[in-house]
N, C-alpha and C. Protein backbone atom coordinates (compact mmCIF):
# COMPACT_ATOMS: atom_id res chain seq x y z
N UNK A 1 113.33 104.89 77.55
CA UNK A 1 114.32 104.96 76.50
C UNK A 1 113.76 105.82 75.38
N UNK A 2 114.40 106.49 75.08
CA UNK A 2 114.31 107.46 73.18
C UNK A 2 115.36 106.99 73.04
N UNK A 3 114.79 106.43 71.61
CA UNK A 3 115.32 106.05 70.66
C UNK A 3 116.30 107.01 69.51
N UNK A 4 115.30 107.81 69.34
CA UNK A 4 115.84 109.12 68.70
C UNK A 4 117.19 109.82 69.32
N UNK A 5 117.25 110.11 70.49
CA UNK A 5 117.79 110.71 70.82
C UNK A 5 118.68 110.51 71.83
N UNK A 6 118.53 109.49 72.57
CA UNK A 6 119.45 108.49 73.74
C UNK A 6 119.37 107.56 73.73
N UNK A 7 120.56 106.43 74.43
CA UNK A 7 120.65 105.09 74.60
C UNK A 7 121.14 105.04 72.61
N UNK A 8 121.86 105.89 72.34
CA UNK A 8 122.77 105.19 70.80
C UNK A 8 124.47 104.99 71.36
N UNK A 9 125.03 104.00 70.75
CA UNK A 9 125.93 103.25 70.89
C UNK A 9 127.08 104.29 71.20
N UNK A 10 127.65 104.65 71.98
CA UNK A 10 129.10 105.90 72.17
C UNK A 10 128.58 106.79 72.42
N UNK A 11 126.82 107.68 72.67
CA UNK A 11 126.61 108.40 73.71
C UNK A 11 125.97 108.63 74.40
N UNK A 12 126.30 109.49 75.76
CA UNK A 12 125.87 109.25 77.09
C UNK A 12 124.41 108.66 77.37
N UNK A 13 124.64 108.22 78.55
CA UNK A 13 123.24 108.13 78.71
C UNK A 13 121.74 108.91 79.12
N UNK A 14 120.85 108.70 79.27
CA UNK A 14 119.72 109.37 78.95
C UNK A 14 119.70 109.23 80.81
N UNK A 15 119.14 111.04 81.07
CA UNK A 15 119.37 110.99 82.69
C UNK A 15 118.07 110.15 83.25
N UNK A 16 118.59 109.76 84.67
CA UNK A 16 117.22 109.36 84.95
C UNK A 16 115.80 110.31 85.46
N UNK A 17 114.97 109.46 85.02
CA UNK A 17 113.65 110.32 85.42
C UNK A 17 113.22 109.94 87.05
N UNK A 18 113.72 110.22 87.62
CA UNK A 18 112.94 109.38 88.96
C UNK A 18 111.40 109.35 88.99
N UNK A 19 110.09 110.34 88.60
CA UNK A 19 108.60 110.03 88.46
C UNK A 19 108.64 108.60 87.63
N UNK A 20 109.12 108.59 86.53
CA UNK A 20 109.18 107.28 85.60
C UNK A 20 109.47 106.08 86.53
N UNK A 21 110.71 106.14 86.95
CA UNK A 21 111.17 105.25 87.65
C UNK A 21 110.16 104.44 88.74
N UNK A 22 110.23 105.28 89.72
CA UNK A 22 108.92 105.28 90.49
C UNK A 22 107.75 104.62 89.91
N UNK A 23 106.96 105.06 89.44
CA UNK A 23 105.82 104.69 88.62
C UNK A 23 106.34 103.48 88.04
N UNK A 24 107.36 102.95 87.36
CA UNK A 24 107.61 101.37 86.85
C UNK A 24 107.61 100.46 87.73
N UNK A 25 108.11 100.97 89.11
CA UNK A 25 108.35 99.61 89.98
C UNK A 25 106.49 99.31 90.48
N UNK A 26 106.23 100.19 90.35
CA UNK A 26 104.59 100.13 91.16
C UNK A 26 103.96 98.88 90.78
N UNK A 27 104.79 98.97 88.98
CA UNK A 27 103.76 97.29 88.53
C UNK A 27 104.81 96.17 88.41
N UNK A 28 106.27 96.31 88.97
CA UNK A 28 106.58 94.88 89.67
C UNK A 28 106.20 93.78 89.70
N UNK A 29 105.68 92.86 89.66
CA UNK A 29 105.21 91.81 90.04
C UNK A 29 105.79 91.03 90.94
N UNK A 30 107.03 91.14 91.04
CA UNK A 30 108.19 90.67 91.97
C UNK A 30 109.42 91.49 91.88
N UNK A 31 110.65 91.36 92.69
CA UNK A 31 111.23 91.66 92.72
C UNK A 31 112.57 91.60 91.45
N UNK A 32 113.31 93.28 91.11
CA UNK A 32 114.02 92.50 89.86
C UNK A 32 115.16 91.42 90.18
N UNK A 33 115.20 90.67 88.59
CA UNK A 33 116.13 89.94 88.58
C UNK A 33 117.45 90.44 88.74
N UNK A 34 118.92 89.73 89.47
CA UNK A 34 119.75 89.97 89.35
C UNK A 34 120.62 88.70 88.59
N UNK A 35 121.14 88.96 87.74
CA UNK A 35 121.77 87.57 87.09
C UNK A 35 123.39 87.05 88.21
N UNK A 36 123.39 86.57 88.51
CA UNK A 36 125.27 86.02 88.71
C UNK A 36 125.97 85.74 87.91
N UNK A 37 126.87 85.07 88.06
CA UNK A 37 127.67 84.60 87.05
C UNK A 37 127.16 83.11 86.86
N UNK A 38 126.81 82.07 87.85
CA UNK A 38 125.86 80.47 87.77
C UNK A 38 125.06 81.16 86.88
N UNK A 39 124.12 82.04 87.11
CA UNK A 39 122.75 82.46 86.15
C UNK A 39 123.06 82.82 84.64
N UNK A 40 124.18 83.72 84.43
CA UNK A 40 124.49 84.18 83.23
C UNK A 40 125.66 83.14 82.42
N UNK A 41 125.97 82.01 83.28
CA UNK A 41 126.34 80.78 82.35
C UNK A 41 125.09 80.43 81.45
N UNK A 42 123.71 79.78 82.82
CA UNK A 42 123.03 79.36 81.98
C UNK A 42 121.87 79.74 80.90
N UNK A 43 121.94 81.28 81.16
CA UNK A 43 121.03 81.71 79.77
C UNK A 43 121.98 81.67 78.58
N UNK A 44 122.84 81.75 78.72
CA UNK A 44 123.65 82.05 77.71
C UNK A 44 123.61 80.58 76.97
N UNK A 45 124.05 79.57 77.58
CA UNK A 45 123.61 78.15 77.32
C UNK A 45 122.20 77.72 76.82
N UNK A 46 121.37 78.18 77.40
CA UNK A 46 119.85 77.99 76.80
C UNK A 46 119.43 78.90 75.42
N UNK A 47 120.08 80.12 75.43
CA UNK A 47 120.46 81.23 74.10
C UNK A 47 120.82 79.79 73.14
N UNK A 48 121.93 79.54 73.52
CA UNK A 48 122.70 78.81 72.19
C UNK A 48 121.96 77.46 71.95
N UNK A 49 121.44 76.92 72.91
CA UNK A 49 120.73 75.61 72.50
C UNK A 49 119.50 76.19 71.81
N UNK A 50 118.84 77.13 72.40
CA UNK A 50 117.73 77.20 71.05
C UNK A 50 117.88 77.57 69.77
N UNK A 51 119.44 77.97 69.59
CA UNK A 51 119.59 78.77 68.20
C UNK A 51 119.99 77.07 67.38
N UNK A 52 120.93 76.47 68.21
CA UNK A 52 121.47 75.15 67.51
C UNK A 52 120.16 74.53 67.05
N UNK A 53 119.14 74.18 68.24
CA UNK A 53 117.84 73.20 68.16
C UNK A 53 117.29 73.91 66.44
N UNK A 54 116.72 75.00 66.38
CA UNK A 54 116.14 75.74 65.57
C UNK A 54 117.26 75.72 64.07
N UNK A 55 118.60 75.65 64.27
CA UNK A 55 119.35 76.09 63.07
C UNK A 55 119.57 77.39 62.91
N UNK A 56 119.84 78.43 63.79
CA UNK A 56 119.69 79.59 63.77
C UNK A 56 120.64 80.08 63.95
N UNK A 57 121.83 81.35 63.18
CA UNK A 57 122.97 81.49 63.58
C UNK A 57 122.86 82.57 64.38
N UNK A 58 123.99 82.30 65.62
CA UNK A 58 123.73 83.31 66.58
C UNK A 58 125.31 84.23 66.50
N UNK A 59 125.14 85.46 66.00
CA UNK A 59 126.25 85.95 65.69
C UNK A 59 127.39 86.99 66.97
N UNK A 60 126.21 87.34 67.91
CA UNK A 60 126.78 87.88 69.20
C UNK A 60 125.90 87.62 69.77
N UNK A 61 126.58 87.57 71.53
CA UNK A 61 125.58 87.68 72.64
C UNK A 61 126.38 87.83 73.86
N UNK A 62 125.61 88.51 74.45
CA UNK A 62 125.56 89.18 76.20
C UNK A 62 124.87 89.01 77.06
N UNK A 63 125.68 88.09 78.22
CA UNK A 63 124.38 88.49 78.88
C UNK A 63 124.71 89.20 79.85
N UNK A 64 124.38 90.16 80.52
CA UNK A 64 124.76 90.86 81.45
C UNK A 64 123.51 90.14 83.26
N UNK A 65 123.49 91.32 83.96
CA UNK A 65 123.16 91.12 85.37
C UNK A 65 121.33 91.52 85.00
N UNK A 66 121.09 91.76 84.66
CA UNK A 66 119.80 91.68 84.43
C UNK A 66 118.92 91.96 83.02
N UNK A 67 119.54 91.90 81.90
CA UNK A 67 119.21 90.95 80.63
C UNK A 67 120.27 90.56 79.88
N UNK A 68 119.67 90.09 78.68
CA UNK A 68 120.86 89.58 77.19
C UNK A 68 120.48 90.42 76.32
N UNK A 69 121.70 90.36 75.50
CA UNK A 69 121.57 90.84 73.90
C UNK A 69 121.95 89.83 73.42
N UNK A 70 121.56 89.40 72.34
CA UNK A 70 121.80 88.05 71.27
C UNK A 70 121.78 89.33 69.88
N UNK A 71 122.59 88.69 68.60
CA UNK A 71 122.53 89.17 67.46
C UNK A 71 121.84 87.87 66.82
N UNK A 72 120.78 87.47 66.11
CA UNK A 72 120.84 86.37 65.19
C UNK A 72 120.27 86.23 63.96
N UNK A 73 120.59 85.34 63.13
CA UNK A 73 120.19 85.28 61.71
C UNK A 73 119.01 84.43 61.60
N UNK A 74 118.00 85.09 61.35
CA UNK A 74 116.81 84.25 61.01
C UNK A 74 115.64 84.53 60.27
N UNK A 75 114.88 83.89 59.12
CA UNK A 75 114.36 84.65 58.24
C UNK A 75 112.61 84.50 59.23
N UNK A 76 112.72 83.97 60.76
CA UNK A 76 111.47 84.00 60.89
C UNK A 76 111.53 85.84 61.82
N UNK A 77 110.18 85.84 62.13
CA UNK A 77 109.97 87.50 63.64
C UNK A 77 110.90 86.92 64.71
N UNK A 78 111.35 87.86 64.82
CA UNK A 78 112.13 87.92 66.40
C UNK A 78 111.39 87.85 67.84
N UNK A 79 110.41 88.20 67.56
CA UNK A 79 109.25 88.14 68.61
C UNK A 79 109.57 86.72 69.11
N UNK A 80 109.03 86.20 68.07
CA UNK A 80 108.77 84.87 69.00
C UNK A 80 110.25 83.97 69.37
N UNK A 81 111.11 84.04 68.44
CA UNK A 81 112.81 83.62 68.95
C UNK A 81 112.90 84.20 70.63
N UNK A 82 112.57 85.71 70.73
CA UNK A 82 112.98 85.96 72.16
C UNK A 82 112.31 85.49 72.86
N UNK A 83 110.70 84.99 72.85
CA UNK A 83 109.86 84.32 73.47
C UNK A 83 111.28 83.11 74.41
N UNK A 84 111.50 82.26 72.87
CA UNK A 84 111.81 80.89 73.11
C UNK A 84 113.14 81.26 73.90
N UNK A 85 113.64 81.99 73.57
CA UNK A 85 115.00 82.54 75.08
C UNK A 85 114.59 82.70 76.37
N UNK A 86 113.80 83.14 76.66
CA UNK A 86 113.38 83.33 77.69
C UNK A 86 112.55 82.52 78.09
N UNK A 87 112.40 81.16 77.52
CA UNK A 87 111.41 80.06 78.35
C UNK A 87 112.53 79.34 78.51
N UNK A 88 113.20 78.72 77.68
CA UNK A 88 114.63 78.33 77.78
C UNK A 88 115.15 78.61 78.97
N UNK A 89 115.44 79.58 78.71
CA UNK A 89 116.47 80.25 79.88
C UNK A 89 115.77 80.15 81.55
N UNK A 90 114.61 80.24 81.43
CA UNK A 90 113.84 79.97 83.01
C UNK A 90 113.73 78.79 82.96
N UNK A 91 113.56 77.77 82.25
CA UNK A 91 113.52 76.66 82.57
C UNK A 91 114.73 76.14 83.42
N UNK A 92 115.33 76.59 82.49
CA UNK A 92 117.48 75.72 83.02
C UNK A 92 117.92 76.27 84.11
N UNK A 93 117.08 77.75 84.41
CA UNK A 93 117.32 78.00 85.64
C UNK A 93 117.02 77.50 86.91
N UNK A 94 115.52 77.22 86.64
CA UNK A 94 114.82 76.43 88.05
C UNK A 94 114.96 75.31 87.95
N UNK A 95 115.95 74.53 86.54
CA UNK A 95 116.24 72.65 86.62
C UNK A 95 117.35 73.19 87.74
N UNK A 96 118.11 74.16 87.53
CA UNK A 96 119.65 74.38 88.57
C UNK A 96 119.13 74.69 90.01
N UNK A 97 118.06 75.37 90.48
CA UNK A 97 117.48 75.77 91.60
C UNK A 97 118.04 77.22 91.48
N UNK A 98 118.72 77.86 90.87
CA UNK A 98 119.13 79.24 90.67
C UNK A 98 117.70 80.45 91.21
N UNK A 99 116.74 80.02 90.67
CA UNK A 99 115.48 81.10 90.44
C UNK A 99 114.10 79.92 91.13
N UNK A 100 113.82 80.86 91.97
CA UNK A 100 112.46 80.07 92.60
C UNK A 100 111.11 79.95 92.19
N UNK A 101 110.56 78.86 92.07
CA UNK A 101 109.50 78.53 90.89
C UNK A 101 108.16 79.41 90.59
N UNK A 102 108.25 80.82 91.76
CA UNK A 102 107.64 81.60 91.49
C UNK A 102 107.92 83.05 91.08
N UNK A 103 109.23 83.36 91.17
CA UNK A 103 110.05 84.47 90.67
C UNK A 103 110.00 84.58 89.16
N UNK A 104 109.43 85.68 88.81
CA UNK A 104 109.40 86.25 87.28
C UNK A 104 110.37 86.38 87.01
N UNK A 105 111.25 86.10 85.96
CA UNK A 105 112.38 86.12 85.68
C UNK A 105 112.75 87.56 84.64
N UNK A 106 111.85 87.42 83.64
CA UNK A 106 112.14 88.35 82.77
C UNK A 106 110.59 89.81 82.58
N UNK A 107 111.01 90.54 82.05
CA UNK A 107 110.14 91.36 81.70
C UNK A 107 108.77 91.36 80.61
N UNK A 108 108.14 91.34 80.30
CA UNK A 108 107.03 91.06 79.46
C UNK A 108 107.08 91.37 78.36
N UNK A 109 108.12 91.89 77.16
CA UNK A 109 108.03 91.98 76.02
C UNK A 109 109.95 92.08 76.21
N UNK A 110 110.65 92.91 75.54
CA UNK A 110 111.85 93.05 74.82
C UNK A 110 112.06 94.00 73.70
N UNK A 111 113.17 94.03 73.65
CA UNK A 111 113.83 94.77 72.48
C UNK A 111 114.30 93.88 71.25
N UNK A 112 113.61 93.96 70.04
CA UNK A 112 113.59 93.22 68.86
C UNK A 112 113.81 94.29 68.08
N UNK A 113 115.10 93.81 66.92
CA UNK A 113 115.06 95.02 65.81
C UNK A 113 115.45 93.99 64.53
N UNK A 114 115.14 94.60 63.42
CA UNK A 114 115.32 94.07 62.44
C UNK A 114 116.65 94.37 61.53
N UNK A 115 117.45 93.57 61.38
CA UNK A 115 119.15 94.46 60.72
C UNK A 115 119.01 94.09 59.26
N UNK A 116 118.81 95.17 58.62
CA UNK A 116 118.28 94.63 57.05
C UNK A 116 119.89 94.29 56.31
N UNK A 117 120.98 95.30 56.76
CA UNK A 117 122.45 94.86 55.64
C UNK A 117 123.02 94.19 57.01
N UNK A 118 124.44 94.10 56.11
CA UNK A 118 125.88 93.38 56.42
C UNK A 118 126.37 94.50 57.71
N UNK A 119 125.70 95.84 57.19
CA UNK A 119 126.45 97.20 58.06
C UNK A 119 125.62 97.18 59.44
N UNK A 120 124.79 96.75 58.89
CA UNK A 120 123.56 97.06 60.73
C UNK A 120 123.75 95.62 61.57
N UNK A 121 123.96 94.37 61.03
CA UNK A 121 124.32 93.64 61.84
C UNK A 121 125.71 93.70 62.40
N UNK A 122 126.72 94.07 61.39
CA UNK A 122 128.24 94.76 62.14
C UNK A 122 128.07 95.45 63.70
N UNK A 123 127.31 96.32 63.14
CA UNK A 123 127.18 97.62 64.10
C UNK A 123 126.66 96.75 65.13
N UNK A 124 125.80 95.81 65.43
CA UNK A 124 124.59 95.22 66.59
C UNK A 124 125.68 94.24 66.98
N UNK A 125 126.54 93.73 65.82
CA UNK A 125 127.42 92.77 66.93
C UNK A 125 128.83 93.46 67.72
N UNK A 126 129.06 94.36 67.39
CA UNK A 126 129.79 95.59 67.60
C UNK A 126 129.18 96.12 69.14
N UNK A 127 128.14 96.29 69.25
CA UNK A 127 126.96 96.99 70.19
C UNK A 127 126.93 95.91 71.35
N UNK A 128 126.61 94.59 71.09
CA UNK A 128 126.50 93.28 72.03
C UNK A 128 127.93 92.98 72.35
N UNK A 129 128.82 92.81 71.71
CA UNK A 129 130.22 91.98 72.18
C UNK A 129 130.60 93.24 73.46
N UNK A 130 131.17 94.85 72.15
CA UNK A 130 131.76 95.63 73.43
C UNK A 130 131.47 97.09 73.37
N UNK A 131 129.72 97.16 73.36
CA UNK A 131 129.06 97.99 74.04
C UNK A 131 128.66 98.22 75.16
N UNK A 132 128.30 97.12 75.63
CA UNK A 132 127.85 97.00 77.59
C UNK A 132 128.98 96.86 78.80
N UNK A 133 129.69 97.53 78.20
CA UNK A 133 131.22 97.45 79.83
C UNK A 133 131.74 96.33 79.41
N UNK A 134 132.57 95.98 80.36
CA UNK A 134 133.78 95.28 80.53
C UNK A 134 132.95 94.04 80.79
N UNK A 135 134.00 92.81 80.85
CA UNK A 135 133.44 91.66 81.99
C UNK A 135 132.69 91.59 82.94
N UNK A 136 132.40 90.77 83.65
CA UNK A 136 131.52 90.97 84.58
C UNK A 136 132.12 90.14 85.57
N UNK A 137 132.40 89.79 86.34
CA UNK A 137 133.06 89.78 87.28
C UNK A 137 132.19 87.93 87.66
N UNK A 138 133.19 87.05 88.25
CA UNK A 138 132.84 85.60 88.64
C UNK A 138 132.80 85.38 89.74
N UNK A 139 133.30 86.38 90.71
CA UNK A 139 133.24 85.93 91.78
C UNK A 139 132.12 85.78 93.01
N UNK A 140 130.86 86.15 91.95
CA UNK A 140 129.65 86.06 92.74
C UNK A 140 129.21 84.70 93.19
């Protein structure tokens, strides 16, 4: 991803590199995740229970087939909030049997940004609700 220059909200996307590509899967550890629709109930559910548990307002969220976007209000780092999503979220998965107790679920760090006004969180919940396509389909 550039930041600068691709992957911004309304244009195209950034082509693929296939050497890049290539070279990412090499360090795999397992195979990627695909979310369903059972799976992307329950992150989304584990999203909102950690924001409730914590007091944290969660102003948008997505989850799509192989991650989430959450928008949320919180005066602590985001770092560690996405931590707690993503333990959450694997947990409730393997209480359901969804994900097998040795399947990596998520990737090793994330995308964290900081929305300092009223205008940049607009824009991010703008970006999460109906930036990533349409629905996603239930009948998986």
């Amino acid at each position: 991803m550039d930041r600068r220059t691709f992957n911004t909200f309304g244009t195209p996307d950034r082509p693929i590199n296939p050497n890049l590509r290539d070279s990412d899967r090499e360090f795999l550890k397992s195979p990627p995740m695909r979310f369903d629709a059972a799976c992307r109930k329950h992150i989304e559910a584990a999203i909102r229970e950690v924001c409730e548990f914590r007091k944290i307002g969660l102003s948008a969220i997505n989850v799509r087939t192989n991650h989430a976007h959450s928008v949320v209000r919180s005066s602590k780092p985001p770092e560690p909030l996405m931590n707690s999503f993503k333990a959450y979220a694997t947990r409730r998965l393997r209480e359901h049997g969804l994900v097998d107790p040795t399947q990596r679920v998520w990737a090793r760090h994330g995308s964290t940004r900081y929305l300092w006004t009223e205008e940049h969180v607009a824009a991010a919940v703008e970006y999460v609700v109906n930036g990533q396509g349409g629905d996603l389909p239930t009948f998986d």
